[in-house]
C-alpha atoms as a PDB file:
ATOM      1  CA  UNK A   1     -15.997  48.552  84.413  1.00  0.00           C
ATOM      2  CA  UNK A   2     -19.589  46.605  84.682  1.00  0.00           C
ATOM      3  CA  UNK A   3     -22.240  46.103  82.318  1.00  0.00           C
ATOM      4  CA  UNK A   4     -24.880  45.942  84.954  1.00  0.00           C
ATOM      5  CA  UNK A   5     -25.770  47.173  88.508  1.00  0.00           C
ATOM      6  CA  UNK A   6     -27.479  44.221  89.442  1.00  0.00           C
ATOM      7  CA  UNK A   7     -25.579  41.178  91.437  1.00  0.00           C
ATOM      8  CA  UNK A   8     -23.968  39.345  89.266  1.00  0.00           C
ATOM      9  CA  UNK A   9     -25.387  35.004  89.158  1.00  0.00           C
ATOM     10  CA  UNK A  10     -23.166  33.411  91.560  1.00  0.00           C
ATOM     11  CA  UNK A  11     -23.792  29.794  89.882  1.00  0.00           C
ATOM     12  CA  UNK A  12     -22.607  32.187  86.425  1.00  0.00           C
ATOM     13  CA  UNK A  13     -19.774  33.171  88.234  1.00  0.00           C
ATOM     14  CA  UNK A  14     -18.815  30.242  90.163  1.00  0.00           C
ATOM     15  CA  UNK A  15     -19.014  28.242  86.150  1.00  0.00           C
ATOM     16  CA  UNK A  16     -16.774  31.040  85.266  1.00  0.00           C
ATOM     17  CA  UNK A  17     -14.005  30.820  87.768  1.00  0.00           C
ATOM     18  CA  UNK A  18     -13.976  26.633  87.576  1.00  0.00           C
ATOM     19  CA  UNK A  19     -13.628  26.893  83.530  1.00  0.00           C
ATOM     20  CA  UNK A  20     -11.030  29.412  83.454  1.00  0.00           C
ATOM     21  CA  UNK A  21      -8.976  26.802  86.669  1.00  0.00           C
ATOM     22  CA  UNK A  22      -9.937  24.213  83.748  1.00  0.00           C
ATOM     23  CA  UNK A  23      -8.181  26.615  80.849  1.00  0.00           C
ATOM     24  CA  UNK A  24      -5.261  27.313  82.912  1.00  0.00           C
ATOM     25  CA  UNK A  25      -4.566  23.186  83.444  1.00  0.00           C
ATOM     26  CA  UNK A  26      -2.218  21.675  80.654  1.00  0.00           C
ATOM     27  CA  UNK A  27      -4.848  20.034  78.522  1.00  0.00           C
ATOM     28  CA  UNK A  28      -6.447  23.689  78.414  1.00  0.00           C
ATOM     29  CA  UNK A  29      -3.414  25.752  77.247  1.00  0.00           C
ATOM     30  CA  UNK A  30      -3.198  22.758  74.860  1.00  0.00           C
ATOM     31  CA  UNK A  31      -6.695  23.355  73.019  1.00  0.00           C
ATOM     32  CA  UNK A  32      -6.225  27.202  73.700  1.00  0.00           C
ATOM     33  CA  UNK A  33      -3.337  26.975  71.926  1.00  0.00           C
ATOM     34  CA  UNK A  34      -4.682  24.933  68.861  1.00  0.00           C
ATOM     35  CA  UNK A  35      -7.075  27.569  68.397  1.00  0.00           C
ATOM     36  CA  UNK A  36      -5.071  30.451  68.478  1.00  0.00           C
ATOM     37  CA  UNK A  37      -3.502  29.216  65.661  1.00  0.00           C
ATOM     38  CA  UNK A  38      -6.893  28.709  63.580  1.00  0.00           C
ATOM     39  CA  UNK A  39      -8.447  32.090  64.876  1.00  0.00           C
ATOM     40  CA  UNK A  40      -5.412  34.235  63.703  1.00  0.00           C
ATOM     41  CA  UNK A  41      -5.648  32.773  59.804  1.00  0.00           C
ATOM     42  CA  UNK A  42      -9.110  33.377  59.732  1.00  0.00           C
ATOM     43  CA  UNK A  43      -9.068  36.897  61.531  1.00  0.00           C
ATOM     44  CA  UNK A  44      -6.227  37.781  58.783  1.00  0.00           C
ATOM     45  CA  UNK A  45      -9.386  38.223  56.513  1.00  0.00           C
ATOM     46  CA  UNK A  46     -11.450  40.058  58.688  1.00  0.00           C
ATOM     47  CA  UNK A  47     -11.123  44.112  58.230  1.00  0.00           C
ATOM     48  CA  UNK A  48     -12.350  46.773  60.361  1.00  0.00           C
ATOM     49  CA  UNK A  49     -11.800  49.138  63.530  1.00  0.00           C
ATOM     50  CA  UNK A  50     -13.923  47.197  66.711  1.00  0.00           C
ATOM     51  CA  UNK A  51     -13.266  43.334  67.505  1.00  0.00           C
ATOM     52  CA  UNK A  52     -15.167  42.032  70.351  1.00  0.00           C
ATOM     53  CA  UNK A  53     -13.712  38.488  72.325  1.00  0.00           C
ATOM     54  CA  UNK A  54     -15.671  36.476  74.891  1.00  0.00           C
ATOM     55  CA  UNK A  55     -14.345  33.582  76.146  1.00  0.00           C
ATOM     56  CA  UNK A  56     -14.330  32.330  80.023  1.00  0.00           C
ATOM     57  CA  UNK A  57     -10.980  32.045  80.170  1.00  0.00           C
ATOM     58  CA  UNK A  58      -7.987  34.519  81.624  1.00  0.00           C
ATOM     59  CA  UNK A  59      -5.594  36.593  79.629  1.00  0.00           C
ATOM     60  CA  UNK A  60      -5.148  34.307  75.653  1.00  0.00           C
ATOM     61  CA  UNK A  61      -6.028  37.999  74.145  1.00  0.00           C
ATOM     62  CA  UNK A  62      -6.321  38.269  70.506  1.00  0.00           C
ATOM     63  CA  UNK A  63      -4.563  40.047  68.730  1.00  0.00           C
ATOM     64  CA  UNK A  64      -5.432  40.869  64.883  1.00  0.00           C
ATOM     65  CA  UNK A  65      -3.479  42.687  62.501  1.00  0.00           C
ATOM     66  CA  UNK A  66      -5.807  43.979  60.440  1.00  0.00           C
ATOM     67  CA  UNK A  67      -8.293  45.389  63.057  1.00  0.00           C
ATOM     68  CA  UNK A  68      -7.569  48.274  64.832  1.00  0.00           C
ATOM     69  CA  UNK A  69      -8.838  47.586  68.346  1.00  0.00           C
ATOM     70  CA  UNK A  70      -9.626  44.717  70.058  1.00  0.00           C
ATOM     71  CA  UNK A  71     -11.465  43.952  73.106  1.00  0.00           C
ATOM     72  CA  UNK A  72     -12.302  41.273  75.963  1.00  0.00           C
ATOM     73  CA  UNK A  73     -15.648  41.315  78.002  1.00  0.00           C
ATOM     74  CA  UNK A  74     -17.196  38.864  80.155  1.00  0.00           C
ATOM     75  CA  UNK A  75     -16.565  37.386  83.445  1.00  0.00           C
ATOM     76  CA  UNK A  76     -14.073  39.284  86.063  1.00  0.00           C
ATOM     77  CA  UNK A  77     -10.987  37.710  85.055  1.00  0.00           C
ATOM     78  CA  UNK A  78      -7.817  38.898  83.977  1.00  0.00           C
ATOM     79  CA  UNK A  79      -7.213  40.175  80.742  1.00  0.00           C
ATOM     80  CA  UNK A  80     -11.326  41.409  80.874  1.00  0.00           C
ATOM     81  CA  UNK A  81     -11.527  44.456  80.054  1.00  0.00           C
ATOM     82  CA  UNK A  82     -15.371  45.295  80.252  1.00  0.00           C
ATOM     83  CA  UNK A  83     -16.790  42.890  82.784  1.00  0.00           C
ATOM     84  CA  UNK A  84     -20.553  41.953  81.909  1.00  0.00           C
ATOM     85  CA  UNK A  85     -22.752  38.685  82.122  1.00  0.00           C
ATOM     86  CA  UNK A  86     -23.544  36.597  79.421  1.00  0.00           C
ATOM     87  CA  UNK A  87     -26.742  37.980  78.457  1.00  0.00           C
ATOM     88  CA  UNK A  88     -25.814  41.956  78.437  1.00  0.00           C
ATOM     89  CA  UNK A  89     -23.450  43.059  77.208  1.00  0.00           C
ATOM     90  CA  UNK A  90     -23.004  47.098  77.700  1.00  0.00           C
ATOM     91  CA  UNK A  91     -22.099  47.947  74.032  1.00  0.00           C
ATOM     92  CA  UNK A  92     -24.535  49.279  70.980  1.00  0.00           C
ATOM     93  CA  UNK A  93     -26.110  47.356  68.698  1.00  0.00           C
ATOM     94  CA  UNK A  94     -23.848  46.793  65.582  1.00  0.00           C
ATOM     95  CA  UNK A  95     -20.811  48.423  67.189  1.00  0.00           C
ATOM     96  CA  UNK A  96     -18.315  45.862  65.869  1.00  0.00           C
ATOM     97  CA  UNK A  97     -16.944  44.820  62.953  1.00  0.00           C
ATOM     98  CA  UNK A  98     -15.983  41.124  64.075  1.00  0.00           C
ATOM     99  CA  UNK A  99     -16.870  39.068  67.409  1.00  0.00           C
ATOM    100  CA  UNK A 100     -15.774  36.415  68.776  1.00  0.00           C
ATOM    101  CA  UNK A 101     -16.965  34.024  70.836  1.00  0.00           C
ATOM    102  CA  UNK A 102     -14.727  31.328  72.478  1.00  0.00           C
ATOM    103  CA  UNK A 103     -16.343  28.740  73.936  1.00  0.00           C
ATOM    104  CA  UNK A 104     -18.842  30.891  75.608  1.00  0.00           C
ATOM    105  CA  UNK A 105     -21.655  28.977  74.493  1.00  0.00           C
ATOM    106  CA  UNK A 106     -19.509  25.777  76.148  1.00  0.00           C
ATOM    107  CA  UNK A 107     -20.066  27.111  79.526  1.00  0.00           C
ATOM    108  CA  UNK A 108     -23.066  28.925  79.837  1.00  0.00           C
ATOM    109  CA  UNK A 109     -26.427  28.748  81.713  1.00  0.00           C
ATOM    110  CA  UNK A 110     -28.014  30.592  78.357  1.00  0.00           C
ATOM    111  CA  UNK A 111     -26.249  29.493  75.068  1.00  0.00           C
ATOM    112  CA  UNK A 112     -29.513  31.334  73.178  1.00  0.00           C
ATOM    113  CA  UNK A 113     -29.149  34.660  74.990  1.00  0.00           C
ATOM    114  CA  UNK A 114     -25.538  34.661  74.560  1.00  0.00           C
ATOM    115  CA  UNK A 115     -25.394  34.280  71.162  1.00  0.00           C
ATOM    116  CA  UNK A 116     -28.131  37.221  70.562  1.00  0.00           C
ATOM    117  CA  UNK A 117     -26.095  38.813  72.441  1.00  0.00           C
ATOM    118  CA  UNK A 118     -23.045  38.768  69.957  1.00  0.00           C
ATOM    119  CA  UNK A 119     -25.449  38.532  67.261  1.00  0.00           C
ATOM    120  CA  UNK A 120     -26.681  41.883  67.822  1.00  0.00           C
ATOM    121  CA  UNK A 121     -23.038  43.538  68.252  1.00  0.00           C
ATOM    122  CA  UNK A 122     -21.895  42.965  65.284  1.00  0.00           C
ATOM    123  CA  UNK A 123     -22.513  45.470  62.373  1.00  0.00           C
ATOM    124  CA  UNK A 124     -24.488  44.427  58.897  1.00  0.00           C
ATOM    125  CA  UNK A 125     -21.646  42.567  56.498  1.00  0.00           C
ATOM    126  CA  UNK A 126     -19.772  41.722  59.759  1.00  0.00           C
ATOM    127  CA  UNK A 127     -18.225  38.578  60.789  1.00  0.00           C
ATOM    128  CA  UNK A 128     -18.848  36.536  63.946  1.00  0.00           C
ATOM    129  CA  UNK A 129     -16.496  33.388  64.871  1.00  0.00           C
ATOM    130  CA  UNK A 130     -17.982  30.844  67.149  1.00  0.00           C
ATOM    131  CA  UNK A 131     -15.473  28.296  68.690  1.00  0.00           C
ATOM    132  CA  UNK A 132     -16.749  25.259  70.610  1.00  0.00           C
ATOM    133  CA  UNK A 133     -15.669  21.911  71.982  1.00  0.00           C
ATOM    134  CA  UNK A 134     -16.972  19.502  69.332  1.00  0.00           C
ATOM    135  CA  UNK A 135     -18.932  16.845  70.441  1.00  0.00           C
ATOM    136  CA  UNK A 136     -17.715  14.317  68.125  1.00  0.00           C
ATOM    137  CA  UNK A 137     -14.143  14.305  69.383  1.00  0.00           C
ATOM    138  CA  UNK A 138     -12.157  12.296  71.528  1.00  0.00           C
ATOM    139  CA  UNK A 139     -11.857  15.793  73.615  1.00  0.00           C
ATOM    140  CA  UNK A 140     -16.309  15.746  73.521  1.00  0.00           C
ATOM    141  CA  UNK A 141     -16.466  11.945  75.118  1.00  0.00           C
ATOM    142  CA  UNK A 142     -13.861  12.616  77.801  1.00  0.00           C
ATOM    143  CA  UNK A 143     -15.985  15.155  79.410  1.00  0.00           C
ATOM    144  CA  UNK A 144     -17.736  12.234  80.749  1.00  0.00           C
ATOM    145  CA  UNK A 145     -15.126  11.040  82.393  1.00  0.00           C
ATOM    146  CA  UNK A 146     -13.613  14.687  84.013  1.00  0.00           C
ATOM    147  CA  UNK A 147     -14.181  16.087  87.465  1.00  0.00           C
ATOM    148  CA  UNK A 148     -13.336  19.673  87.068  1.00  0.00           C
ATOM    149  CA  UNK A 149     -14.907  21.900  84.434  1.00  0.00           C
ATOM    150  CA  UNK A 150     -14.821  20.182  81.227  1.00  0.00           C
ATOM    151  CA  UNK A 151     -17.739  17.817  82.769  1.00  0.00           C
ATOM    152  CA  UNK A 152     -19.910  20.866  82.381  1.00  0.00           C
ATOM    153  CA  UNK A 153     -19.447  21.740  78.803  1.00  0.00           C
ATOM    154  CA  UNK A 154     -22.341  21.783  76.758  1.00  0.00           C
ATOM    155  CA  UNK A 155     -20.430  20.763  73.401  1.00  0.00           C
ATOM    156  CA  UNK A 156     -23.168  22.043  71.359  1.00  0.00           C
ATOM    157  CA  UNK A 157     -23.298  20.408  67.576  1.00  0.00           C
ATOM    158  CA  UNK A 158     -21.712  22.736  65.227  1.00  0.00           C
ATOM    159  CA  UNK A 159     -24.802  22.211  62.920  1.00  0.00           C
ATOM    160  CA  UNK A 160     -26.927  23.167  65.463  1.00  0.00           C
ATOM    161  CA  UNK A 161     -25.307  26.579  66.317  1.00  0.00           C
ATOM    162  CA  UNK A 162     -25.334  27.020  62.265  1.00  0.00           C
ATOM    163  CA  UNK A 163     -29.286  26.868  62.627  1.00  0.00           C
ATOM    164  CA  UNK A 164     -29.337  29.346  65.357  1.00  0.00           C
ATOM    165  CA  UNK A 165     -27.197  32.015  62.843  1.00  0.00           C
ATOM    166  CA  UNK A 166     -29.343  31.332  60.230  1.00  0.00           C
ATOM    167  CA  UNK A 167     -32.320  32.358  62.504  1.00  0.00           C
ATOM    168  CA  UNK A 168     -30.166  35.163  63.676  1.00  0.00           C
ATOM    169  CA  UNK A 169     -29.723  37.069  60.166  1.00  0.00           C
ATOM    170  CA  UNK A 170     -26.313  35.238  59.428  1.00  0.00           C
ATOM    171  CA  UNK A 171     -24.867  32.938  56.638  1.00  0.00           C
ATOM    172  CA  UNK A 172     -22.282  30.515  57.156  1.00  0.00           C
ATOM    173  CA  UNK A 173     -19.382  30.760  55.455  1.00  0.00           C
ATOM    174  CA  UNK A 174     -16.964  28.308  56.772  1.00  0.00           C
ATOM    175  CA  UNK A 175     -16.633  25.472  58.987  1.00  0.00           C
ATOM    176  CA  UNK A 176     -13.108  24.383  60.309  1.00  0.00           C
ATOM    177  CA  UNK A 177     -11.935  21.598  63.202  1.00  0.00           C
ATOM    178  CA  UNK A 178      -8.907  21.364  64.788  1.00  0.00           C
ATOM    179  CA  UNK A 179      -6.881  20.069  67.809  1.00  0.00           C
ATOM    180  CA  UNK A 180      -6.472  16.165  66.593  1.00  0.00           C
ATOM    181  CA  UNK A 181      -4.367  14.942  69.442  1.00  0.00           C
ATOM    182  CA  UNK A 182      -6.114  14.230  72.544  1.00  0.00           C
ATOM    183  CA  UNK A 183      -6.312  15.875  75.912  1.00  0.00           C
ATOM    184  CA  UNK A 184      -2.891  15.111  77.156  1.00  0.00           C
ATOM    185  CA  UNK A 185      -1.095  16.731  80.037  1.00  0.00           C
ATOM    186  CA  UNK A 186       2.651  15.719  78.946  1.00  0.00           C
ATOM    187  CA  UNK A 187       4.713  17.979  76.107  1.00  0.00           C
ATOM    188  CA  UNK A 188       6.608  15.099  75.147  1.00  0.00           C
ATOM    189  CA  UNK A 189       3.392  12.850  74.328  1.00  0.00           C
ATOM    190  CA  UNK A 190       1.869  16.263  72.656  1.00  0.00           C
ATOM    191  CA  UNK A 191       5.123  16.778  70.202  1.00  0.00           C
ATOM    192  CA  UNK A 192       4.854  12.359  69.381  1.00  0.00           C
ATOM    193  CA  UNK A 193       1.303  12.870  68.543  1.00  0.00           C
ATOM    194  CA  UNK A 194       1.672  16.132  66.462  1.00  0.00           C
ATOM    195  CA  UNK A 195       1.876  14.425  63.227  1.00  0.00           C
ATOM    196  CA  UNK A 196      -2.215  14.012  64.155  1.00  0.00           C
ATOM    197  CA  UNK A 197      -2.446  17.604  63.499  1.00  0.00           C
ATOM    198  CA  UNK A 198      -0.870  17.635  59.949  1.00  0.00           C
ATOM    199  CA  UNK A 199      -2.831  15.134  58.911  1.00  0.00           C
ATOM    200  CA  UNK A 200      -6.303  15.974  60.932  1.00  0.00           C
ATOM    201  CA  UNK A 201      -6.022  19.038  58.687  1.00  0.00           C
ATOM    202  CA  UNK A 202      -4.868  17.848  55.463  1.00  0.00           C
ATOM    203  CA  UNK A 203      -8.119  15.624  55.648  1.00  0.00           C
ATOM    204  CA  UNK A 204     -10.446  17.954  56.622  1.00  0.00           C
ATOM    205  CA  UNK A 205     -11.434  15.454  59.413  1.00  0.00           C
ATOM    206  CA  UNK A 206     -14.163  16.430  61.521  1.00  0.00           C
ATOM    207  CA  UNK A 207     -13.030  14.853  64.488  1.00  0.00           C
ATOM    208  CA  UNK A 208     -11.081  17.817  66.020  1.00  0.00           C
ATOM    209  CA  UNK A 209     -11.558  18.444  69.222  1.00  0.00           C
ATOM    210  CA  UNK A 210     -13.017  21.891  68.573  1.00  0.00           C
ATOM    211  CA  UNK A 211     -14.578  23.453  65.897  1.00  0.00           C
ATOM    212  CA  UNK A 212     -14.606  26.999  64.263  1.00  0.00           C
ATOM    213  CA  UNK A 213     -17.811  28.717  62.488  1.00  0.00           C
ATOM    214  CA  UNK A 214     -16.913  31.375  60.133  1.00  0.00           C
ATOM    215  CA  UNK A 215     -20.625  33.325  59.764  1.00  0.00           C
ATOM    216  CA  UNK A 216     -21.289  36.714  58.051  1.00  0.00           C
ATOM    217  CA  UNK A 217     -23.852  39.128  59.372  1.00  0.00           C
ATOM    218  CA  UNK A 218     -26.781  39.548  56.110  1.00  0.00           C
ATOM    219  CA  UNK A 219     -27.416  43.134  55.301  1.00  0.00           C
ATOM    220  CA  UNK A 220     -31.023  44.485  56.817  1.00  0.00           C
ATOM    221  CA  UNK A 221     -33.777  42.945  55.015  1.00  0.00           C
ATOM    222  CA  UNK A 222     -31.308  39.889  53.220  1.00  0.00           C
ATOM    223  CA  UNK A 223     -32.442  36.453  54.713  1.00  0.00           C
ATOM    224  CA  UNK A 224     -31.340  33.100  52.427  1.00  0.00           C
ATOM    225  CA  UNK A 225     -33.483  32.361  49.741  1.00  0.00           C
ATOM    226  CA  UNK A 226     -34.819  28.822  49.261  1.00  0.00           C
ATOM    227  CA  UNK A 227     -34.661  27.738  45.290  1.00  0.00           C
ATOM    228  CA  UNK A 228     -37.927  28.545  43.634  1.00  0.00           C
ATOM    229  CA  UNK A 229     -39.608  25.265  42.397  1.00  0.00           C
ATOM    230  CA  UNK A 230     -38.872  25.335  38.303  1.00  0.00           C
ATOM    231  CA  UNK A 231     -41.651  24.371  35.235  1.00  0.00           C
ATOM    232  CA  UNK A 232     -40.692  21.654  33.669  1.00  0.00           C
ATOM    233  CA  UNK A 233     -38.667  21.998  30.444  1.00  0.00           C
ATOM    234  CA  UNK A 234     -40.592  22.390  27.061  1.00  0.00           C
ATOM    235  CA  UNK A 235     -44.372  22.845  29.564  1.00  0.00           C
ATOM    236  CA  UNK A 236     -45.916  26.155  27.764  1.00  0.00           C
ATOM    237  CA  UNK A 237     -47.654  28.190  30.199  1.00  0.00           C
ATOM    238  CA  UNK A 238     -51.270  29.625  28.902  1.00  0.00           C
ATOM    239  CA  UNK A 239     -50.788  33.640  28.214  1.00  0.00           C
ATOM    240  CA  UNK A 240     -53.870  35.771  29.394  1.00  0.00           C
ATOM    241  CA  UNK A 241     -55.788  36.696  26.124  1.00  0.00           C
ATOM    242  CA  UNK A 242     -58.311  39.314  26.157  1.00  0.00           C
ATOM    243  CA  UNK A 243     -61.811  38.155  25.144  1.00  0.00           C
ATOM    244  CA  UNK A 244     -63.470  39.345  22.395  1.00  0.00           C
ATOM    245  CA  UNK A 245     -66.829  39.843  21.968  1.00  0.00           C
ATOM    246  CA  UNK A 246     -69.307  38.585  18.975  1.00  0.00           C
ATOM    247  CA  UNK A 247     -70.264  42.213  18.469  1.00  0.00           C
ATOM    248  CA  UNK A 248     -67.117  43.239  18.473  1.00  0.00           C
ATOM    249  CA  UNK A 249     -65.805  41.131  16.364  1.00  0.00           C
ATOM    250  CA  UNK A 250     -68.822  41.789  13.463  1.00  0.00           C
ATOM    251  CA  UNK A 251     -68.157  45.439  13.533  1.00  0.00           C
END
């Protein structure tokens, strides 16, 4: 199925095809894998029929237990189930209850137009997950250094996208890291380093090499209130009085 008669963007599509090559190498599966793990627990308190997944990446469905369906759009690869572009996305406005977005905004030519994109999917009081290669990580600086896909990630600041949510009607509600070991393409180095992990998470370290936004969809009309400036304590505040006139007051 596609979300659009036009021609798809071949630079869009050639991005797409290099980052899923990029998923499918060993250091891929290996921050795939990290996340799965982070994704589920915070899906297990997510509720409702629809859940929506985007990622540029083949097959690594989702799979939560307390939604009832779950689908994948984006880019013709396998395990896509509605293929669309980035920035339309052929389902109604507020059509799911929970959305996720796997390091679409990563490898994009439109981070803003994606994210309004999954922004407006997702019904009032819904949740939308953002993952993202963190930019403060030891998997952010060796982007530098690659020569296949991972050069191209964008590695957006995880405060940053928080702005953009805010803007977008949303409140943050949580803020998790994850994948402490670094990008290495041997098992046995992987299981010698996984003590990283337990202790990366213990400490709430945010030096993972992705992070996870946990951001609730405001009801229509709710924005974030900034505090209201208070009197200080014990300052009266003159009451409106009603004048009186002389003549009244002689009669």
């Amino acid at each position: 199925m596609s979300g659009s008669c036009t021609k798809p963007d071949e630079r869009w599509l050639t991005l797409m095809n290099e980052t899923s090559a990029w998923f499918d190498s060993p250091a891929g599966q290996q921050l795939l894998d990290q996340e799965r793990r982070v994704i589920g627990q915070e899906l297990s308190r997510c509720f409702g029929s629809y859940l929506v997944h985007y990622g540029p990446f083949a097959n690594a469905a989702i799979e939560p237990q307390k939604i009832k369906r779950s689908v994948r759009l984006g880019p013709p690869l396998a395990g896509v189930e509605i293929v669309c572009e980035e920035q339309s996305w052929p389902i109604g406005e507020h059509a799911a209850d929970v959305v996720v977005v796997q390091h679409g905004l990563d490898f994009s030519l439109s981070p803003h137009a994606l994210l309004r994109e999954a922004a407006r999917s997702v019904r009032p009081g819904g949740h939308l997950l953002i993952v993202g290669v963190n930019p403060w990580s030891v998997w952010g600086a060796s982007r530098l250094l690659s020569r296949r896909a991972l050069r191209h990630a964008r590695c957006i600041r995880p405060t940053r996208v928080g702005d953009w949510l805010n803007l977008l009607g949303f409140a943050l509600e949580k803020r998790r890291f994850g994948c402490y070991c670094p990008p290495l393409s041997s098992g046995q180095w992987q299981a010698r380093l996984s003590p990283l992990e337990i202790a990366g998470e213990q400490m709430k370290l945010p030096t993972g090499g992705f992070y996870l936004l946990v951001a609730r969809k405001l009801m229509v009309g709710l924005r974030p209130l900034r505090q209201s400036r208070r009197e200080r304590m014990g300052q009266l505040l003159p009451m409106p009085v009603a004048k009186v006139s002389r003549r009244d007051a002689e009669q």
